[in-house]
N, C-alpha and C. Protein backbone atom coordinates (compact mmCIF):
# COMPACT_ATOMS: atom_id res chain seq x y z
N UNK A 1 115.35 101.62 78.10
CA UNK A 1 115.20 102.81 77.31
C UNK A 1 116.34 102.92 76.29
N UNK A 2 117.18 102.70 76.51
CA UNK A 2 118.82 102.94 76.05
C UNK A 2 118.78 101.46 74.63
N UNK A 3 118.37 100.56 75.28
CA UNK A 3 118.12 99.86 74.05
C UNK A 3 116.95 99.59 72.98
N UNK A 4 115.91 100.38 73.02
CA UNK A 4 115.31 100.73 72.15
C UNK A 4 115.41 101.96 71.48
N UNK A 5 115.94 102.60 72.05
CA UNK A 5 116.31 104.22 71.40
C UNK A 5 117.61 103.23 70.34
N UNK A 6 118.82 102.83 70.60
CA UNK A 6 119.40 101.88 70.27
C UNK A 6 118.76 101.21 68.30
N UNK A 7 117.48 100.47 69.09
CA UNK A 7 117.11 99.57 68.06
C UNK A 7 116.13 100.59 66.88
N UNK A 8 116.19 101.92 67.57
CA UNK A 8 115.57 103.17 66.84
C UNK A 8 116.79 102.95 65.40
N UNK A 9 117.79 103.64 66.12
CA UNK A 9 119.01 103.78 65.39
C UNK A 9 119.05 103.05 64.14
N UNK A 10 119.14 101.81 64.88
CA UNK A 10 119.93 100.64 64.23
C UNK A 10 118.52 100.08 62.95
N UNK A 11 116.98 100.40 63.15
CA UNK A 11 116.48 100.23 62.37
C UNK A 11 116.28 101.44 61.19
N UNK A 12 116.60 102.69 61.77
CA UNK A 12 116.66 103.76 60.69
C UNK A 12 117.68 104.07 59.45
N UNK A 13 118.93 102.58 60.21
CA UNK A 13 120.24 102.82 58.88
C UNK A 13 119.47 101.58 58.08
N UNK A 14 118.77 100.59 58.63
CA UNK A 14 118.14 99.45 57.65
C UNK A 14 117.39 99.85 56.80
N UNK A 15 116.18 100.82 57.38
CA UNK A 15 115.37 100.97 56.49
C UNK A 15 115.20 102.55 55.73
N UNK A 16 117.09 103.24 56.18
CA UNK A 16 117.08 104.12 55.29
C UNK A 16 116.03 105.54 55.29
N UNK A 17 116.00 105.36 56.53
CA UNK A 17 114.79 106.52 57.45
C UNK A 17 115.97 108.03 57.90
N UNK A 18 115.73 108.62 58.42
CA UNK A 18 116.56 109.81 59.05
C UNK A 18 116.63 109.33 60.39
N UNK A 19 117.84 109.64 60.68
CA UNK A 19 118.03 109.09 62.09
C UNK A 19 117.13 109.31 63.32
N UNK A 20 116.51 111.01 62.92
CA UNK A 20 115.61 111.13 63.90
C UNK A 20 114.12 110.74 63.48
N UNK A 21 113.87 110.08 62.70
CA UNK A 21 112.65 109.33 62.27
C UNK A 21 112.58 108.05 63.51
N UNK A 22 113.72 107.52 62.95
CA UNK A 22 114.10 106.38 63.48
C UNK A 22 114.22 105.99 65.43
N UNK A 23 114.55 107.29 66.00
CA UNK A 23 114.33 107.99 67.12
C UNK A 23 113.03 107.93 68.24
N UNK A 24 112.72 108.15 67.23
CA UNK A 24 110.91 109.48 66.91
C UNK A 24 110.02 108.19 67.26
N UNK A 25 109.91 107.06 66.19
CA UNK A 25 109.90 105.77 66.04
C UNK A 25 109.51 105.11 67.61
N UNK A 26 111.10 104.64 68.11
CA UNK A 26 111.35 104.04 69.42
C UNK A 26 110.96 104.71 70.65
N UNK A 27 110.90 105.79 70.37
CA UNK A 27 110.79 106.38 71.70
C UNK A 27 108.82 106.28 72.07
N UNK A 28 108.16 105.57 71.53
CA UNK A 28 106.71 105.40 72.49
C UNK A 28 106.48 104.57 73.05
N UNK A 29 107.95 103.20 73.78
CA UNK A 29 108.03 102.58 74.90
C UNK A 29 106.38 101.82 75.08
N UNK A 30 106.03 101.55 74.05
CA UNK A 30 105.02 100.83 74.16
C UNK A 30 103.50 101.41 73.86
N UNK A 31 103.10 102.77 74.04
CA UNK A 31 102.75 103.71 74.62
C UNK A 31 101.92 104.26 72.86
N UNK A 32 101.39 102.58 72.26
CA UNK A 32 101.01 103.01 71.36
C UNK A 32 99.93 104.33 70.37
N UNK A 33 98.91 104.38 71.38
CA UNK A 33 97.77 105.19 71.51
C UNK A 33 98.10 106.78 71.41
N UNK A 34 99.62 107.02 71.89
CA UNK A 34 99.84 108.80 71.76
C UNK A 34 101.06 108.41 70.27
N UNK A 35 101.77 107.43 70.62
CA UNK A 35 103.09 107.27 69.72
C UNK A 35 102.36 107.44 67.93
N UNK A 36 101.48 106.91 68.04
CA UNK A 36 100.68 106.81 66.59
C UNK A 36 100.46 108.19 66.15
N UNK A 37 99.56 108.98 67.20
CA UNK A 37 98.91 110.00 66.97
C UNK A 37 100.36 111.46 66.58
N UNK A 38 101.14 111.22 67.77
CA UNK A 38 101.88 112.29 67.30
C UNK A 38 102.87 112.16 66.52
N UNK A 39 103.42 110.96 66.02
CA UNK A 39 104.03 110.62 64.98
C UNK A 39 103.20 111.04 63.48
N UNK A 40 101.78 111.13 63.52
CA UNK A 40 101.32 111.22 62.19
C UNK A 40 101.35 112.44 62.23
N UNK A 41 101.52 113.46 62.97
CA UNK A 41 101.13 115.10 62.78
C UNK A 41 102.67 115.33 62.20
N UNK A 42 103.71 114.85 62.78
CA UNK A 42 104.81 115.18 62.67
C UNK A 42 105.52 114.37 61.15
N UNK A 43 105.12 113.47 61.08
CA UNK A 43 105.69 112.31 59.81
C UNK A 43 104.91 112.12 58.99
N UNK A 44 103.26 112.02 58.93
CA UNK A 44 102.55 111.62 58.19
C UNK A 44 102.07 110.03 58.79
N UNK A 45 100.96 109.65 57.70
CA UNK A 45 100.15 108.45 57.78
C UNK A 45 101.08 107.42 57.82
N UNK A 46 101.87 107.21 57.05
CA UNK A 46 102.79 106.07 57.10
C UNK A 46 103.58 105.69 58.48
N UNK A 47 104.18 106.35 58.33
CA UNK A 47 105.17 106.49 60.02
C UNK A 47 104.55 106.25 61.19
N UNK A 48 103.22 106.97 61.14
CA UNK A 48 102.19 107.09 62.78
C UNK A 48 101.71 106.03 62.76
N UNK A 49 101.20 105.40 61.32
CA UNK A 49 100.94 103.65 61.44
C UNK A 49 102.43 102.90 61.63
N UNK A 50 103.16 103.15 61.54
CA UNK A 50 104.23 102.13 61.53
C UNK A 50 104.57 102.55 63.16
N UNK A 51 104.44 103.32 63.67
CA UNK A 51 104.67 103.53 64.92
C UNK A 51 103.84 103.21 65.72
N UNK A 52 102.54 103.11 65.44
CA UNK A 52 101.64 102.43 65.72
C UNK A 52 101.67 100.82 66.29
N UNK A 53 102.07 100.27 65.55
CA UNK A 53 101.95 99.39 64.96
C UNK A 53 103.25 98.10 65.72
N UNK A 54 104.25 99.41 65.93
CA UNK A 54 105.63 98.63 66.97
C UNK A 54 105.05 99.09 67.59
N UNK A 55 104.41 100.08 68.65
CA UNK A 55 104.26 99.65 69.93
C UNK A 55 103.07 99.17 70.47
N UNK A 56 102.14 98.35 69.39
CA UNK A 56 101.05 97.55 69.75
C UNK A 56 102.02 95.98 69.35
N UNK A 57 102.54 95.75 68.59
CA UNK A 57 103.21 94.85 68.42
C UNK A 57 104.41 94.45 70.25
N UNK A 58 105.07 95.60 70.45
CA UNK A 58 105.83 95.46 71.68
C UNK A 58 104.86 95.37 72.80
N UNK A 59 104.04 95.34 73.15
CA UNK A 59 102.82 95.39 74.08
C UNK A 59 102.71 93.86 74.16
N UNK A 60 102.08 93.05 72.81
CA UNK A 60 101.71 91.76 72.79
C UNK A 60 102.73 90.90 73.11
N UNK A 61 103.85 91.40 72.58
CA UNK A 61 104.87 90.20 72.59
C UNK A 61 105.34 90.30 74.29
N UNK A 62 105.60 91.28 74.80
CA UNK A 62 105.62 91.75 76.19
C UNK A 62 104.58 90.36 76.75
N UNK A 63 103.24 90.66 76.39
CA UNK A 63 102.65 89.60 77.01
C UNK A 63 102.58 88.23 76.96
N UNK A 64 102.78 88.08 75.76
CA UNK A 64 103.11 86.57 75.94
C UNK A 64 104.56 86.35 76.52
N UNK A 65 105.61 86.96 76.26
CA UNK A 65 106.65 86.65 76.98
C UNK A 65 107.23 86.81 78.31
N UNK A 66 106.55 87.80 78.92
CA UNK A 66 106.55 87.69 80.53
C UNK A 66 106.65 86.76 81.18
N UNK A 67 105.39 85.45 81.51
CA UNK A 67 105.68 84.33 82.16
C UNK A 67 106.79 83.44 81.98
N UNK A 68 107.43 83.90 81.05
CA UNK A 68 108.40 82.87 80.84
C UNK A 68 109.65 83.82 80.71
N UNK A 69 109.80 85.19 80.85
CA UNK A 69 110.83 85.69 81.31
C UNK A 69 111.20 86.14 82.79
N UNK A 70 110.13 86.07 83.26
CA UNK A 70 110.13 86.63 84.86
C UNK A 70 110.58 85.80 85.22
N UNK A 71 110.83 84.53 85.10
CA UNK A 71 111.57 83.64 85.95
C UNK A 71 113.17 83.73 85.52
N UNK A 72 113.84 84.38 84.40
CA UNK A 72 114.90 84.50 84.25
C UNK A 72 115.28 85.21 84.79
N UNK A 73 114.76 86.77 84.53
CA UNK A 73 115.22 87.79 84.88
C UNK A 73 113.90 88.97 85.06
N UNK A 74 113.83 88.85 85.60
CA UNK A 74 112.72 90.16 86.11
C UNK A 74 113.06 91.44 85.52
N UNK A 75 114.30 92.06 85.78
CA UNK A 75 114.39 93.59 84.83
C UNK A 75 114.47 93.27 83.52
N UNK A 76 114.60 92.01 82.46
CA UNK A 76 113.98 92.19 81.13
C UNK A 76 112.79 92.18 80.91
N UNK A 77 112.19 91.50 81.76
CA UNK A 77 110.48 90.93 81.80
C UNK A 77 109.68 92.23 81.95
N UNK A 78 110.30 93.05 82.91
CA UNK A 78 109.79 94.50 83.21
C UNK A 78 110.15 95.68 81.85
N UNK A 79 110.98 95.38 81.81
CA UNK A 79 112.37 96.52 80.69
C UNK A 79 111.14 96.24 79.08
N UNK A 80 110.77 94.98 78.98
CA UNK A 80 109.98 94.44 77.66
C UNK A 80 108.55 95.25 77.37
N UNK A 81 108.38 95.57 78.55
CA UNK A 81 106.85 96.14 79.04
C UNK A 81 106.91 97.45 78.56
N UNK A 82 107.96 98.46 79.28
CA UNK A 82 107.75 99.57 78.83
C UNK A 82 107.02 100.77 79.64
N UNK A 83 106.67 101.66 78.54
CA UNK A 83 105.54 102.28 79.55
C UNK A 83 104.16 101.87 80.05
N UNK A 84 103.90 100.51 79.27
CA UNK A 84 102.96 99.74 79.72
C UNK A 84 102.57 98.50 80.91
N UNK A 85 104.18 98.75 82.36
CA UNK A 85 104.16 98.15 82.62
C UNK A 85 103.18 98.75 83.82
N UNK A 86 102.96 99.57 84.48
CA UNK A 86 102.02 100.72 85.23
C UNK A 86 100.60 100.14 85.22
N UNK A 87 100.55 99.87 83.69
CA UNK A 87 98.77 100.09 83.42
C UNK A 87 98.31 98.51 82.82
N UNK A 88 98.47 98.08 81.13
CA UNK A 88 98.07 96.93 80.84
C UNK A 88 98.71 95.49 81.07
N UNK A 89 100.07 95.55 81.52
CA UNK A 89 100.77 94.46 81.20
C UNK A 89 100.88 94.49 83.14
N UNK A 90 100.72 95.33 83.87
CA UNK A 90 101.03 95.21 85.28
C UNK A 90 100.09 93.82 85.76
N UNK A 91 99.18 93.60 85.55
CA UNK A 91 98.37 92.47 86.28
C UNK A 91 99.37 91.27 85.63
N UNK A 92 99.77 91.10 84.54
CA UNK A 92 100.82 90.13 83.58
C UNK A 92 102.40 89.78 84.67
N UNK A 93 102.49 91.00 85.00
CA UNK A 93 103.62 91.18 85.98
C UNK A 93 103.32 90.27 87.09
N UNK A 94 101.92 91.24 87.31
CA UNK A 94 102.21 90.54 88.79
C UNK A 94 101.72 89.30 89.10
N UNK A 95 101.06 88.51 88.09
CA UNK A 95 100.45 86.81 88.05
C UNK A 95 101.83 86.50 87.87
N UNK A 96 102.72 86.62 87.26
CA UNK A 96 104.07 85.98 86.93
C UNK A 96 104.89 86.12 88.10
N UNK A 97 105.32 87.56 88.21
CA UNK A 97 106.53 87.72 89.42
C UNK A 97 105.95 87.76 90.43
N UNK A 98 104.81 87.52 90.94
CA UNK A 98 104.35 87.96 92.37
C UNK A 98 104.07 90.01 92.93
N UNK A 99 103.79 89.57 93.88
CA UNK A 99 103.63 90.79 94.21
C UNK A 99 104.95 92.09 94.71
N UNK A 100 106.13 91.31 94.37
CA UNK A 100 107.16 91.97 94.64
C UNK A 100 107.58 92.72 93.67
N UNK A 101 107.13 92.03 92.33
CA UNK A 101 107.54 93.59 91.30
C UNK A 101 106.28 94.49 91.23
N UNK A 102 105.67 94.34 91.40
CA UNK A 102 104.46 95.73 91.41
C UNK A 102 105.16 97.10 91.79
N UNK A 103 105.64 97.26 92.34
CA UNK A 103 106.24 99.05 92.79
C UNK A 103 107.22 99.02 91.63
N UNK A 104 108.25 98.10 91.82
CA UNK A 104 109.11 98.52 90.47
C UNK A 104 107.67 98.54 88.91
N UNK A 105 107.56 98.15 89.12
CA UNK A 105 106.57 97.99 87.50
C UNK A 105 105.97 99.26 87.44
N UNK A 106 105.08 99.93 88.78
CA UNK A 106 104.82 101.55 88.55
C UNK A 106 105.90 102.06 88.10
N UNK A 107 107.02 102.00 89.10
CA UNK A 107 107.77 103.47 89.21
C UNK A 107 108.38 103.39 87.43
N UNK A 108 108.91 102.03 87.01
CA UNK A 108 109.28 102.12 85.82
C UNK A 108 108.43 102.47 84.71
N UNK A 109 107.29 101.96 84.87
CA UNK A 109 105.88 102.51 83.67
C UNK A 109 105.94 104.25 83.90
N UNK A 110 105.84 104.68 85.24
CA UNK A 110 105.76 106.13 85.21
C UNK A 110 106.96 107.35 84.54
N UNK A 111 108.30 106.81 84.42
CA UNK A 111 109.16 107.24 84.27
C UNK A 111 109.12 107.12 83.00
N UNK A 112 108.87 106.46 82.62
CA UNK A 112 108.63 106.10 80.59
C UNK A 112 107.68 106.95 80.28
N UNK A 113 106.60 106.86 80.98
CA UNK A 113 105.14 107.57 80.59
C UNK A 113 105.39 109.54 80.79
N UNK A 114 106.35 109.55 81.38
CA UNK A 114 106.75 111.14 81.55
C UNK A 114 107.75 111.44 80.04
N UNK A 115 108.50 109.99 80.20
CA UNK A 115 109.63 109.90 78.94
C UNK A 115 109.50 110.50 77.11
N UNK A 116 107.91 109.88 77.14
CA UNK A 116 107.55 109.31 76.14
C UNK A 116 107.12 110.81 74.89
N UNK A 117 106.34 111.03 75.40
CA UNK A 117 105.64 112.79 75.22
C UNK A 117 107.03 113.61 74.88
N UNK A 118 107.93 113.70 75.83
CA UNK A 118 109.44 114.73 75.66
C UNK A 118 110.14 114.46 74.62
N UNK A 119 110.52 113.09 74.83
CA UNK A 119 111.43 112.27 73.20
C UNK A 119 110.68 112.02 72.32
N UNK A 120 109.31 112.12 71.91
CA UNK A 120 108.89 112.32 70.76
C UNK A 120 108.76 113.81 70.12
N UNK A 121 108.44 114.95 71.23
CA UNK A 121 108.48 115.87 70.63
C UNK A 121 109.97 116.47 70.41
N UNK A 122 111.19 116.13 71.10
CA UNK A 122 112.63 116.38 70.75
C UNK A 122 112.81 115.82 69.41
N UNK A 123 112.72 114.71 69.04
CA UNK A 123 112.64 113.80 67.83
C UNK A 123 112.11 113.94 67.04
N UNK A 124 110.75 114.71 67.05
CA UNK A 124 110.03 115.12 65.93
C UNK A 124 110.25 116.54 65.35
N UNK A 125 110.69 117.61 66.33
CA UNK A 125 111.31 118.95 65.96
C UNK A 125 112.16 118.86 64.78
């Protein structure tokens, strides 16, 4: 969480956004389907697609890179996922790590998925 809120930051001084754009941005942990929607009420068309857009982008790359991070390290492989590790990327999890990350993969998807809704609407205020 801490490093995408982070890469919020660090992409809002690049591309010259307001910090809490930039925020607003990172904080849908994958979680493209609401991140889009309430980003456009709050930012407009541009933003809710661009927000869109990273967390359908962080979703895919999540999936292809799992099998080949779970063997490094399991909390990046999980951490990559997001709030999507609960629901689409969990079967990804668990063909890769076995059945031992499944509980971590809920409890972490759920904690994001509570996350996600709060820090966008703090961020978008």
């Amino acid at each position: 969480m801490v490093s995408s809120l982070l890469g919020g930051i660090i992409n809002a001084f690049i591309l010259d956004l307001p910090l809490k754009t930039g925020l607003a941005m990172a904080s849908g942990f994958g979680w493209y389907s609401l991140s889009g929607i309430l980003l456009t009420e709050s930012y407009g068309p541009v933003i809710g697609s661009a927000a869109f857009f990273n967390d359908l982008a962080r979703e895919l790359l999540a999936i292809m890179l799992i099998p080949g991070l779970v063997r490094r390290s399991r909390s990046t492989a999980l951490g990559l996922c997001g709030a999507t590790s609960m629901d689409f990327t969990l079967p990804v999890l668990q063909r890769s790590g076995g059945v031992e990350i499944v509980p971590a993969a809920i409890v972490h998807g759920f904690i994001l998925s509570l996350l996600v809704p709060i820090l966008m609407a703090f961020f978008s205020a």
